[in-house]
N, C-alpha and C. Protein backbone atom coordinates (compact mmCIF):
# COMPACT_ATOMS: atom_id res chain seq x y z
N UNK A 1 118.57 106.92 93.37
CA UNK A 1 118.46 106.01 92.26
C UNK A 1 118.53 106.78 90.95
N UNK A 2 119.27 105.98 90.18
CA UNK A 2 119.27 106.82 88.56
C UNK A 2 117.72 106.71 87.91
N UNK A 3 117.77 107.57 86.95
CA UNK A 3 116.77 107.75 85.65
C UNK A 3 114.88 107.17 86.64
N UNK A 4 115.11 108.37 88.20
CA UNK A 4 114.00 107.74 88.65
C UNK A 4 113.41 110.00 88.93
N UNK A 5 112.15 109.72 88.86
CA UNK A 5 111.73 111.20 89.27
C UNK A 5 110.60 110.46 90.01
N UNK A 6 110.55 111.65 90.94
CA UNK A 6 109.74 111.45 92.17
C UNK A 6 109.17 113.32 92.43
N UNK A 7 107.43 112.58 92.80
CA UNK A 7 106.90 113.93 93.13
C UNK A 7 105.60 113.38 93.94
N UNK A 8 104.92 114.63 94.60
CA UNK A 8 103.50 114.45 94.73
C UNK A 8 102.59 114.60 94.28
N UNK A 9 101.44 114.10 93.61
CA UNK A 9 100.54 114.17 92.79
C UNK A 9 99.69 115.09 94.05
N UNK A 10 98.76 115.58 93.41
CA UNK A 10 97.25 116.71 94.56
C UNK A 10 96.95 116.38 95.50
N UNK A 11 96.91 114.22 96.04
CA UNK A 11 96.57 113.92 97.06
C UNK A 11 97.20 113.87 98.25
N UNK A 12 98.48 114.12 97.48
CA UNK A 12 100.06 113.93 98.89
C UNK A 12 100.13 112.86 98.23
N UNK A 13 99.95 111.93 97.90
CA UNK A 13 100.75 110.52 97.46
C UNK A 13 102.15 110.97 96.36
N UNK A 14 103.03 110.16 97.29
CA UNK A 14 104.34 110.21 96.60
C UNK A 14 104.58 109.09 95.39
N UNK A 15 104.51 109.88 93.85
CA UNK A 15 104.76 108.97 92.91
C UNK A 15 105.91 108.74 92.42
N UNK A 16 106.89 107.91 92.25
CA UNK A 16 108.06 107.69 91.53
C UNK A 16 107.59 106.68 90.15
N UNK A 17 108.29 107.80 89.03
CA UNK A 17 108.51 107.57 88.03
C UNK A 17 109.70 106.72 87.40
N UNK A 18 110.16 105.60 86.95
CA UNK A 18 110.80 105.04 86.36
C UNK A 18 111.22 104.68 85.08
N UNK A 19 112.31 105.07 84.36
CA UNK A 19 112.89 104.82 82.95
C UNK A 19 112.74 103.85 82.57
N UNK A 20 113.34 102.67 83.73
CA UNK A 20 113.09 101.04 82.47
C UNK A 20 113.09 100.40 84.37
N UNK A 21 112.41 99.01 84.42
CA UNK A 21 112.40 98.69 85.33
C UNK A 21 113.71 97.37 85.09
N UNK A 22 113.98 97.00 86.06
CA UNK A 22 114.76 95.78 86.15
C UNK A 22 113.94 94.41 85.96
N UNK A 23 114.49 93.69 85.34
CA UNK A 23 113.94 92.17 84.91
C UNK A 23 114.68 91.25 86.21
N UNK A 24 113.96 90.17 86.28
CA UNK A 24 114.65 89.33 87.13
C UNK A 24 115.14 88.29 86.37
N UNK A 25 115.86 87.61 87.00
CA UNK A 25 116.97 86.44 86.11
C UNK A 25 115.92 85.22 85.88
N UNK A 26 115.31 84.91 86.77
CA UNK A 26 114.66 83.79 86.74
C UNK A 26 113.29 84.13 86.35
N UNK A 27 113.06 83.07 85.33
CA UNK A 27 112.15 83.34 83.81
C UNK A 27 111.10 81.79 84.43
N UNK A 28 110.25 82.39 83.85
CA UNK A 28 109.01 81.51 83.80
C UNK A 28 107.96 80.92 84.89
N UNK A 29 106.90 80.04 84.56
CA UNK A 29 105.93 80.19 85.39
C UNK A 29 106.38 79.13 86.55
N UNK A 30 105.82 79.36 88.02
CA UNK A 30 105.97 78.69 89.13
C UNK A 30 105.12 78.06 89.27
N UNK A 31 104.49 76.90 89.87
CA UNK A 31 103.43 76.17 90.32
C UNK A 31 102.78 75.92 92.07
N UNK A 32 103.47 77.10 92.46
CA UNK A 32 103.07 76.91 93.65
C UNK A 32 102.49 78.39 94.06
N UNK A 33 101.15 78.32 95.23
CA UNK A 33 101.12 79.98 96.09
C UNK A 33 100.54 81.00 94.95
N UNK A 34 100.53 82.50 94.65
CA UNK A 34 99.71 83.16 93.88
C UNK A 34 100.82 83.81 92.77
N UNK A 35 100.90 83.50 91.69
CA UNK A 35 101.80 83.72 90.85
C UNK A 35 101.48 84.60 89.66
N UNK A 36 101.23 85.85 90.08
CA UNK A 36 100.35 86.81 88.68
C UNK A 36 101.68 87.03 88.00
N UNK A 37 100.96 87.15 86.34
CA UNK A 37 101.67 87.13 85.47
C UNK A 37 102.56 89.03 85.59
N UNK A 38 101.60 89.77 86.47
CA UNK A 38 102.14 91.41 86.97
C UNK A 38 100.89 91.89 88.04
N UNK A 39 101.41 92.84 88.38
CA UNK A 39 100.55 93.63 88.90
C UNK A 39 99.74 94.18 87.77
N UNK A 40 98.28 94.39 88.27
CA UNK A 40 97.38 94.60 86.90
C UNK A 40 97.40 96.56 86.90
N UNK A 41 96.52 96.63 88.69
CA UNK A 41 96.56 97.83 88.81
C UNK A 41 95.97 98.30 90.00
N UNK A 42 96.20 99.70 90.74
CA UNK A 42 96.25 100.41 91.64
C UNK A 42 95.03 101.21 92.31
N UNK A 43 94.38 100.78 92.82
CA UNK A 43 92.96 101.45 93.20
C UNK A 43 93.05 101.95 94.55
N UNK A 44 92.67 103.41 94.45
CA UNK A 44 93.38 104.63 95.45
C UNK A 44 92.19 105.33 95.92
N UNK A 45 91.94 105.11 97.09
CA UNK A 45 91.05 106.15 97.32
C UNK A 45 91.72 107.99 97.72
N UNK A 46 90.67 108.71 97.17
CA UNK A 46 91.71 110.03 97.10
C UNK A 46 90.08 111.21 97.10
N UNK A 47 90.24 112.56 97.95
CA UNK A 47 89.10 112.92 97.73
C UNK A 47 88.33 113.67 97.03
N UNK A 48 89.12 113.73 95.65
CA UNK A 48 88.37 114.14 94.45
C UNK A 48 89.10 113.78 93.33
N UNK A 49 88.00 112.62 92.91
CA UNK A 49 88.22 112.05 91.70
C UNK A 49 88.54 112.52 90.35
N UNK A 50 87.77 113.50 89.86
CA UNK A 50 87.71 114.13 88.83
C UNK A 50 89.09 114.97 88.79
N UNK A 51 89.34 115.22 90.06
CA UNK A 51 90.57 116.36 89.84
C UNK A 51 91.72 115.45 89.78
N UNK A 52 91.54 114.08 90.47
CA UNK A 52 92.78 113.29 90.22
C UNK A 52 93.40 112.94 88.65
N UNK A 53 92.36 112.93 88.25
CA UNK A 53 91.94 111.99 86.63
C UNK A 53 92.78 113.45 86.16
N UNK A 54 91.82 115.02 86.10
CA UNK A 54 92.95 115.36 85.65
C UNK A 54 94.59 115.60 85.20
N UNK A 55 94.67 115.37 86.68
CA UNK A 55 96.14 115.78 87.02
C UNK A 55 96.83 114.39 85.92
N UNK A 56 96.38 113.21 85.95
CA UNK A 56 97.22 112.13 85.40
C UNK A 56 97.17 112.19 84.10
N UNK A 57 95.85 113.00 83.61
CA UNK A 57 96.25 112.93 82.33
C UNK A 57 96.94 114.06 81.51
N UNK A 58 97.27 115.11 82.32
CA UNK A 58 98.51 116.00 81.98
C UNK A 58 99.86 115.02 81.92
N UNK A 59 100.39 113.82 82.78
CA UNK A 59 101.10 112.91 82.82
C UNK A 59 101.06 111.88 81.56
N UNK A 60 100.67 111.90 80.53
CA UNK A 60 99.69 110.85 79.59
C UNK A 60 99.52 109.83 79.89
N UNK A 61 98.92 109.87 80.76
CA UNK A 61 97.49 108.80 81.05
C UNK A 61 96.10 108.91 80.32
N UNK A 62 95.28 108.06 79.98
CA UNK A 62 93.88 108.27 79.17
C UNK A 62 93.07 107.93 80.31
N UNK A 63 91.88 108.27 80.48
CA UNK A 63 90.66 108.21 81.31
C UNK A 63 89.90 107.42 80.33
N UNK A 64 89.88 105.83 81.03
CA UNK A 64 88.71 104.74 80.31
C UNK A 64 87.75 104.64 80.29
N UNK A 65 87.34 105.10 81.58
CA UNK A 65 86.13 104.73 81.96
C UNK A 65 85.23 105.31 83.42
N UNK A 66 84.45 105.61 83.69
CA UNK A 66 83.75 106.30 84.92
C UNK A 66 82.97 105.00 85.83
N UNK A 67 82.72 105.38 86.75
CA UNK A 67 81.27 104.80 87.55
C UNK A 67 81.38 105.68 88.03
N UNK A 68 79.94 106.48 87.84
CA UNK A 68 79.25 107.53 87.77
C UNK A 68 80.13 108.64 88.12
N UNK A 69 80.45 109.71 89.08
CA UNK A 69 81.40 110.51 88.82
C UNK A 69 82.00 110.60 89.84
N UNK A 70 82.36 108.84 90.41
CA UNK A 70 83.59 108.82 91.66
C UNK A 70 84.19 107.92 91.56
N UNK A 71 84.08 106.81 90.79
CA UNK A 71 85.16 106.42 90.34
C UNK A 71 85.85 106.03 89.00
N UNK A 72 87.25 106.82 88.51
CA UNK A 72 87.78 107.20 87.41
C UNK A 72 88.65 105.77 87.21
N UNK A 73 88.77 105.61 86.04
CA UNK A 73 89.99 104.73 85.51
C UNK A 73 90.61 104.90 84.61
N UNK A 74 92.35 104.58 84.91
CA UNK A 74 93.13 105.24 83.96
C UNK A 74 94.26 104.43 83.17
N UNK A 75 94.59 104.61 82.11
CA UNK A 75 95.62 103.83 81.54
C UNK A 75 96.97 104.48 80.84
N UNK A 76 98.17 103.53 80.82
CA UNK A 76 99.26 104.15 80.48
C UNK A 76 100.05 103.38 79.18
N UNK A 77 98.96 102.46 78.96
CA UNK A 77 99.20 101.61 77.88
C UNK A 77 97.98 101.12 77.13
N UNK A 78 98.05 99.27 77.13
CA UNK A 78 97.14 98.95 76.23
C UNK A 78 95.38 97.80 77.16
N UNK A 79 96.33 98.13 78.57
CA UNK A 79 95.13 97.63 79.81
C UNK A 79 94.17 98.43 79.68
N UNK A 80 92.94 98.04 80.22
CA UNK A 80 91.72 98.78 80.63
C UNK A 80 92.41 99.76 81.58
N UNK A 81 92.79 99.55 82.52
CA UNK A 81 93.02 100.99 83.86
C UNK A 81 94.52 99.89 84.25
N UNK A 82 95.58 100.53 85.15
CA UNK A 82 96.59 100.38 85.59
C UNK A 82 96.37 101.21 87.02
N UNK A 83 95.56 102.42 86.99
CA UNK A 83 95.04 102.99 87.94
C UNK A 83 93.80 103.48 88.27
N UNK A 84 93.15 103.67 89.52
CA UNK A 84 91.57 104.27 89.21
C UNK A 84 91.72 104.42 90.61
N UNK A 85 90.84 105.64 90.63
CA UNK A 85 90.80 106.66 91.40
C UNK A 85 89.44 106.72 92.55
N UNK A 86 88.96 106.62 93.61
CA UNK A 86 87.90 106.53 94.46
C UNK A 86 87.73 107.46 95.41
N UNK A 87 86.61 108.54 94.99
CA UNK A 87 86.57 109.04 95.86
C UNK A 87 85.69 108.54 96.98
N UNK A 88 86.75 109.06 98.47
CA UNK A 88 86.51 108.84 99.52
C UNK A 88 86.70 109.83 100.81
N UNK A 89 85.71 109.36 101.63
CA UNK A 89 86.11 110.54 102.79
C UNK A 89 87.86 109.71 103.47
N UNK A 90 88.03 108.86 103.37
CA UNK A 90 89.40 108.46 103.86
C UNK A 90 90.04 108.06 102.34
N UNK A 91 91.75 108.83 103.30
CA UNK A 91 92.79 107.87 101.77
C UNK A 91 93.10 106.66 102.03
N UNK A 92 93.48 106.41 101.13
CA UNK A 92 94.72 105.10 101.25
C UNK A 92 94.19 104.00 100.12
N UNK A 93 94.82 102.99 100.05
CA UNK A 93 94.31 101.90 99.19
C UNK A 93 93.37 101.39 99.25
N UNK A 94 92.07 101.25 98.34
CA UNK A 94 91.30 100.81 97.96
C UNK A 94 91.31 98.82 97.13
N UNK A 95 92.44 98.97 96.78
CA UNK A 95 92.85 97.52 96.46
C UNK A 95 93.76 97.53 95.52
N UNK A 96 94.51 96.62 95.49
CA UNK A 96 95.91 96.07 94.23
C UNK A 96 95.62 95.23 93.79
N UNK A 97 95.46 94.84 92.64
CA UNK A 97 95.01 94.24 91.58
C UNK A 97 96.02 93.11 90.99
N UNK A 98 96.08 91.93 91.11
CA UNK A 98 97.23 91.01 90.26
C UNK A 98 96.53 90.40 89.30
N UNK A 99 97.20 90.45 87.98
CA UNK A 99 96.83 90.16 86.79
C UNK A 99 97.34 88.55 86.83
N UNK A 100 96.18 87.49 86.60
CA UNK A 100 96.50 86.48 86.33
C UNK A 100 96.53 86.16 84.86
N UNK A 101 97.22 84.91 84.22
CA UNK A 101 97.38 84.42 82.81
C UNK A 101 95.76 84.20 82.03
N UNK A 102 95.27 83.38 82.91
CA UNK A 102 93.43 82.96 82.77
C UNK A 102 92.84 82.90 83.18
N UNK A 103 91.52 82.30 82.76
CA UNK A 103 90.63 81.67 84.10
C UNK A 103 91.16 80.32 84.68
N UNK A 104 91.46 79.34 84.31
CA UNK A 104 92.22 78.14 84.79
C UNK A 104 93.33 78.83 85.95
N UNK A 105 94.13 79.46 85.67
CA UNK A 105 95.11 80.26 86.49
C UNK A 105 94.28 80.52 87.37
N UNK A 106 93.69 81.78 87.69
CA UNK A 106 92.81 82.11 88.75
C UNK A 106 91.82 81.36 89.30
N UNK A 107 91.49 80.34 88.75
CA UNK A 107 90.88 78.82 89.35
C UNK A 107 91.85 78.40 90.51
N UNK A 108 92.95 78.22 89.59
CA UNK A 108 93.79 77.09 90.79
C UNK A 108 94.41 78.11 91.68
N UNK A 109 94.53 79.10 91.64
CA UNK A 109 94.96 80.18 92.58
C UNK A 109 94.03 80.45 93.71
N UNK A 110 92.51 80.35 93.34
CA UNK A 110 91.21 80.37 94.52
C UNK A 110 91.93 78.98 95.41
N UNK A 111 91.96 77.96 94.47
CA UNK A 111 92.44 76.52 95.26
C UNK A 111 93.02 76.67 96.22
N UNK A 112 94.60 77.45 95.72
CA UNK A 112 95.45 77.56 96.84
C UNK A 112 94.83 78.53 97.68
N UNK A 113 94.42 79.27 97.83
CA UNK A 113 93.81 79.99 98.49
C UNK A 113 93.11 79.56 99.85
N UNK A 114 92.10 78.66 99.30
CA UNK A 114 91.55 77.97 100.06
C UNK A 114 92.07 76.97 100.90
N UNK A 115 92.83 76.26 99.82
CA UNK A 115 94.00 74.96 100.45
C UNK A 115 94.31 75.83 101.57
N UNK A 116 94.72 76.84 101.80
CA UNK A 116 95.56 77.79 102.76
C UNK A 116 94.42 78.65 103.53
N UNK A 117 93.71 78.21 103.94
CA UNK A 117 92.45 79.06 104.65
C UNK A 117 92.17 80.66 104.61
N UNK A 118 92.61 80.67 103.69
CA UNK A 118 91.86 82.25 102.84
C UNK A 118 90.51 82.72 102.51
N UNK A 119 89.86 82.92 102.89
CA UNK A 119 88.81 83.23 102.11
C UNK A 119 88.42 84.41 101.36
N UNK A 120 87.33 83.86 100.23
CA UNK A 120 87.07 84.81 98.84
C UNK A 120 86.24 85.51 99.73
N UNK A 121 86.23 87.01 99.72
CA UNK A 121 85.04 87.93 99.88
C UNK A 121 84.20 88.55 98.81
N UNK A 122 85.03 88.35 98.07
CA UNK A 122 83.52 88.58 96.67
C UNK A 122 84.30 87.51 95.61
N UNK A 123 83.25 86.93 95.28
CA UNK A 123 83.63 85.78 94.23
C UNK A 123 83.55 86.31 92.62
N UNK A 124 84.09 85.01 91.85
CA UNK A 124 84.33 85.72 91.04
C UNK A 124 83.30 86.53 89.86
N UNK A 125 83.38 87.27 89.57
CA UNK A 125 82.22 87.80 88.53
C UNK A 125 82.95 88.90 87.53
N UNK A 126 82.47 89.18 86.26
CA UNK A 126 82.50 89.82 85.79
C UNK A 126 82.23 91.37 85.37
N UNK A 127 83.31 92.37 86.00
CA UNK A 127 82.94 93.57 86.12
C UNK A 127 82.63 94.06 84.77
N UNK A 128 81.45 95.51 85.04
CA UNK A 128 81.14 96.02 83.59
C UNK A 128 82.58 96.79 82.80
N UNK A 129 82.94 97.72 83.82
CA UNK A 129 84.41 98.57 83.54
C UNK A 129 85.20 97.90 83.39
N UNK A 130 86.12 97.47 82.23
CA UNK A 130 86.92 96.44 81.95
C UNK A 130 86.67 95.44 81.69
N UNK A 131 85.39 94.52 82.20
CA UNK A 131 85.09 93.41 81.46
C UNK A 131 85.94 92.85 82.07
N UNK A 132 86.83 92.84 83.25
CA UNK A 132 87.75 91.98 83.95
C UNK A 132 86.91 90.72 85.00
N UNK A 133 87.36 89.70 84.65
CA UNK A 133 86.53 88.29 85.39
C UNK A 133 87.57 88.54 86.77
N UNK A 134 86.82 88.85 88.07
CA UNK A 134 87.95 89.55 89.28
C UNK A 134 86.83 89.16 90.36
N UNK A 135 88.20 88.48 91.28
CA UNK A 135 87.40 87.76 93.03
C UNK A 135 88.51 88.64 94.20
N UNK A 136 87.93 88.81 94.86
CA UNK A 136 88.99 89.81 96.14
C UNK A 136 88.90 89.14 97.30
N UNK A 137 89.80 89.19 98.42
CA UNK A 137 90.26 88.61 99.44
C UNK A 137 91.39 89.43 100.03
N UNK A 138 91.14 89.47 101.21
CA UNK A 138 92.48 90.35 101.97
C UNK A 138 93.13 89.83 102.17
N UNK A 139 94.40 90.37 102.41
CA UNK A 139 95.78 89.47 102.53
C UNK A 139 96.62 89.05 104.05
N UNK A 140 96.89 88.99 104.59
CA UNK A 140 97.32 89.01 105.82
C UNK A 140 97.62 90.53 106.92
N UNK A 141 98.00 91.20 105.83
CA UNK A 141 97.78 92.96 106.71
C UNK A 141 96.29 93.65 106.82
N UNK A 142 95.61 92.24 106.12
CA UNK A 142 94.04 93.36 106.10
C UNK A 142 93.98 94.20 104.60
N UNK A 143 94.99 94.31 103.51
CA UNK A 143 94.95 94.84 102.62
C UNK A 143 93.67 94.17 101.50
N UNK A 144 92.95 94.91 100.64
CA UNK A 144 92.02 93.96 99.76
C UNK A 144 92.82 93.55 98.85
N UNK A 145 93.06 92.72 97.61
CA UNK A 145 93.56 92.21 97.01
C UNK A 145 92.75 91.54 95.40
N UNK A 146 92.68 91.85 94.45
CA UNK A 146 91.84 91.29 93.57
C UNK A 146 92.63 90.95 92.85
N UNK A 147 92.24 89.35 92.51
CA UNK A 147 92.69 88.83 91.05
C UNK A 147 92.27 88.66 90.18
N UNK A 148 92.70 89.15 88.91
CA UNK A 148 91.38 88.82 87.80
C UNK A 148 92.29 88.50 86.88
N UNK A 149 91.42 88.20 85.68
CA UNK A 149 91.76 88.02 84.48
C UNK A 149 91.60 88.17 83.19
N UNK A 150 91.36 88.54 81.94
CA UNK A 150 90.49 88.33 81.00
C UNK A 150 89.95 90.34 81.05
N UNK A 151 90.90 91.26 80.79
CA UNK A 151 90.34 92.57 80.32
C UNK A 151 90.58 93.07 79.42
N UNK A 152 89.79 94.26 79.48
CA UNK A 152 89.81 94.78 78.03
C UNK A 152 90.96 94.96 77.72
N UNK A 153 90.95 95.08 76.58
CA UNK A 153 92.35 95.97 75.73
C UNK A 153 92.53 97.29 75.29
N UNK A 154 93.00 98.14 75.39
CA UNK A 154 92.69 99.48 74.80
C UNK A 154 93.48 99.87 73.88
N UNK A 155 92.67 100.28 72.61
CA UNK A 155 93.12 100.72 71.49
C UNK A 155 93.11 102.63 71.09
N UNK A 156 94.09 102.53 71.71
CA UNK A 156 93.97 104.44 71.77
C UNK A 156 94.21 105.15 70.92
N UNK A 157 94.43 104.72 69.53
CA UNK A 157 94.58 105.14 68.31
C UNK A 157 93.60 105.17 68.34
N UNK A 158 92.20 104.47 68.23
CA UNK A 158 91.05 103.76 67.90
C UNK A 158 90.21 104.73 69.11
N UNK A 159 90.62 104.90 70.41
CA UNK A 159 89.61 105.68 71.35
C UNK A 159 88.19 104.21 71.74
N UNK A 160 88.74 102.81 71.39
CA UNK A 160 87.95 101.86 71.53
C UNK A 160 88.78 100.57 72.17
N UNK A 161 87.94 99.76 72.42
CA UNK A 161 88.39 98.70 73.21
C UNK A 161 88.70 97.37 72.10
N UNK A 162 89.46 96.72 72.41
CA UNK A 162 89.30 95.36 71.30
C UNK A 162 88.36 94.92 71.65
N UNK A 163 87.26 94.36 70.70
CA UNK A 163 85.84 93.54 70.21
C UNK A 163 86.16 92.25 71.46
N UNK A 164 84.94 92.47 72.04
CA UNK A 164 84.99 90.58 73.24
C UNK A 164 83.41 90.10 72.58
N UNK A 165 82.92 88.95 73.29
CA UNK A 165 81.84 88.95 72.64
C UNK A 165 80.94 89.17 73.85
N UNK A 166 81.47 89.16 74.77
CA UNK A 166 80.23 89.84 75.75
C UNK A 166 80.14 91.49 76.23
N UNK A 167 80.86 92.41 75.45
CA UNK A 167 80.65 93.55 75.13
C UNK A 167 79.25 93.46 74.90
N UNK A 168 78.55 94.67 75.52
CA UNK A 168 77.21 95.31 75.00
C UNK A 168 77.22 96.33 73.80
N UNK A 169 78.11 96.86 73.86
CA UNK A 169 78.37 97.97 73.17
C UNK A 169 79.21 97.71 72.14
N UNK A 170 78.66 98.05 70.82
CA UNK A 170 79.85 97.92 69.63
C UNK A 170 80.13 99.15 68.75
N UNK A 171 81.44 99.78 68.81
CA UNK A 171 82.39 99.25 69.55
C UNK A 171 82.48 99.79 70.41
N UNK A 172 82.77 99.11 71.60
CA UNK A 172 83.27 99.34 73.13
C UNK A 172 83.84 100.68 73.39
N UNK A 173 83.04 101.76 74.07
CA UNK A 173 83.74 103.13 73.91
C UNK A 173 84.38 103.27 75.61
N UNK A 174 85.13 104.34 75.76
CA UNK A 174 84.73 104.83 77.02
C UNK A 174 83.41 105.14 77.51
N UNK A 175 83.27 104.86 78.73
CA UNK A 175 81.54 105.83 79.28
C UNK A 175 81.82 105.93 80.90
N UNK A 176 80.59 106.28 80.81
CA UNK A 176 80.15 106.64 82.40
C UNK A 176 79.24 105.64 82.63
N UNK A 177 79.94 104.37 83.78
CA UNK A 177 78.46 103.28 84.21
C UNK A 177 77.89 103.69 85.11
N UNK A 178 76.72 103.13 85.29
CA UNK A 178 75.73 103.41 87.01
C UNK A 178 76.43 102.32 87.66
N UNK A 179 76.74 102.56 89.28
CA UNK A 179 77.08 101.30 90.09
C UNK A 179 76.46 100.28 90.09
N UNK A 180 75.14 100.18 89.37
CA UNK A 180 74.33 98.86 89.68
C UNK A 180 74.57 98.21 88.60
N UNK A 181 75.23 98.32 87.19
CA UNK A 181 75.02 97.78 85.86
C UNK A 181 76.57 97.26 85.93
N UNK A 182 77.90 98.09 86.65
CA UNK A 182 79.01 98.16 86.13
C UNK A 182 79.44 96.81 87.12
N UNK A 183 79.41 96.83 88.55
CA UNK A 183 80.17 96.46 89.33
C UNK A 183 80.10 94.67 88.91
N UNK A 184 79.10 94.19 88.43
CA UNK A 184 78.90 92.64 88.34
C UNK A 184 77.53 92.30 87.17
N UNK A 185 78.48 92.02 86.23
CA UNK A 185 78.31 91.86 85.02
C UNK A 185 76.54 90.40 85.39
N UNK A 186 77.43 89.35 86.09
CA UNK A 186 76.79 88.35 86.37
C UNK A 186 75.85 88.27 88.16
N UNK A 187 75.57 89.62 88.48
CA UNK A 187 74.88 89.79 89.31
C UNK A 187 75.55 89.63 90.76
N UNK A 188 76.46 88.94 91.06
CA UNK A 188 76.91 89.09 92.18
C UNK A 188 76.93 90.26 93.19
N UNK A 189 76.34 90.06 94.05
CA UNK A 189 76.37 91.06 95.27
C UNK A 189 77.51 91.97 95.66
N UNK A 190 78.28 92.79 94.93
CA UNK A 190 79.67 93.47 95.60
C UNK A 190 79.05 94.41 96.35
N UNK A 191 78.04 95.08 96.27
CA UNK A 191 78.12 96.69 97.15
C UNK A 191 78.10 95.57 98.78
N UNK A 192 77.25 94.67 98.93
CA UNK A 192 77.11 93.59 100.04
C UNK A 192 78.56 93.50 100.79
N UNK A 193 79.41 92.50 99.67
CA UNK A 193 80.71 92.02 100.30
C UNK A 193 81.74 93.17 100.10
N UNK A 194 81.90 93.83 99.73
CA UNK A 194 83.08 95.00 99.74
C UNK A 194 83.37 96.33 100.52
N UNK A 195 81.57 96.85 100.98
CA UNK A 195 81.43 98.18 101.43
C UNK A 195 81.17 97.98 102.97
């Protein structure tokens, strides 16, 4: 393929890099089944976090955000994370992330969901890291899958987040959360349904 580079990052995972991606012809929103507006982002388990985070941000990537010092999140634009990093005694995917339009969107997307005998394994709540409103469910291979909606923005001129009003922090910096404060803003049980 043209204007594509390909390598291995520290973990063995093979990354390909891309110049411009291809658009598809057919424009606009669908009304049927799970229709994210993109993929949001990539959650990897890998077995050292800190050294991953490095390596990406020799790549320019920025490091957003911590829970506590195993799992990293990273960005290549103006999202909270596009990627984040988990350390684990096993690799592989940790979950793929689809960015929905709203909450109404990700409402009627649980619907279909359900309409279609899916079920939510962690409902929806509000994570501290990103401030992303995100419910997960596996997909038919057993893969996890989270949809959310509603995250931060990152202002990297700024080294700050755009102002929400349920930010604690003004203004919204990077940090390091504890797992008990970050994972569910609104208390929901994840270490329960996820681990």
């Amino acid at each position: 393929m043209k204007d594509v580079i390909t390598f291995e990052d520290p973990e063995g995972y093979s990354v390909r890099l891309f110049r411009e991606t291809g658009e598809t012809k057919k424009k606009g929103f669908k009304s049927a089944g799970i229709v994210p507006n993109k993929i949001g982002h990539l959650s990897v388990r890998i077995s050292d976090a800190k050294a991953q985070v490095e390596f990406y941000k020799k790549l320019g990537f920025h490091n957003t955000d911590w829970i506590e010092d195993f799992f990293g999140f990273m960005t290549c634009n103006w999202d909270h994370h596009v990627l984040n990093f988990f350390t684990s005694e096993t690799k592989g995917m940790h979950h793929l992330a689809l960015k929905m339009r709203n909450y109404q969107h990700l409402i009627s997307t649980l619907d279909f969901l359900r309409l279609n005998d899916v079920n939510i394994v962690w409902e929806p709540s509000r994570h501290g890291a990103g401030h992303n409103i995100a419910c997960y469910h596996y997909d038919p291979e057993g893969n996890l899958i989270e949809l959310f909606t509603d995250g931060d923005v990152y202002i990297k001129e700024l080294g700050i987040f755009d102002p929400r009003p349920w930010h604690k922090d003004f203004p919204q910096k990077a940090k390091v959360w504890k797992t008990d404060e970050c994972l569910s803003l609104w208390g929901v049980d994840f270490e329960k349904a996820l681990v």
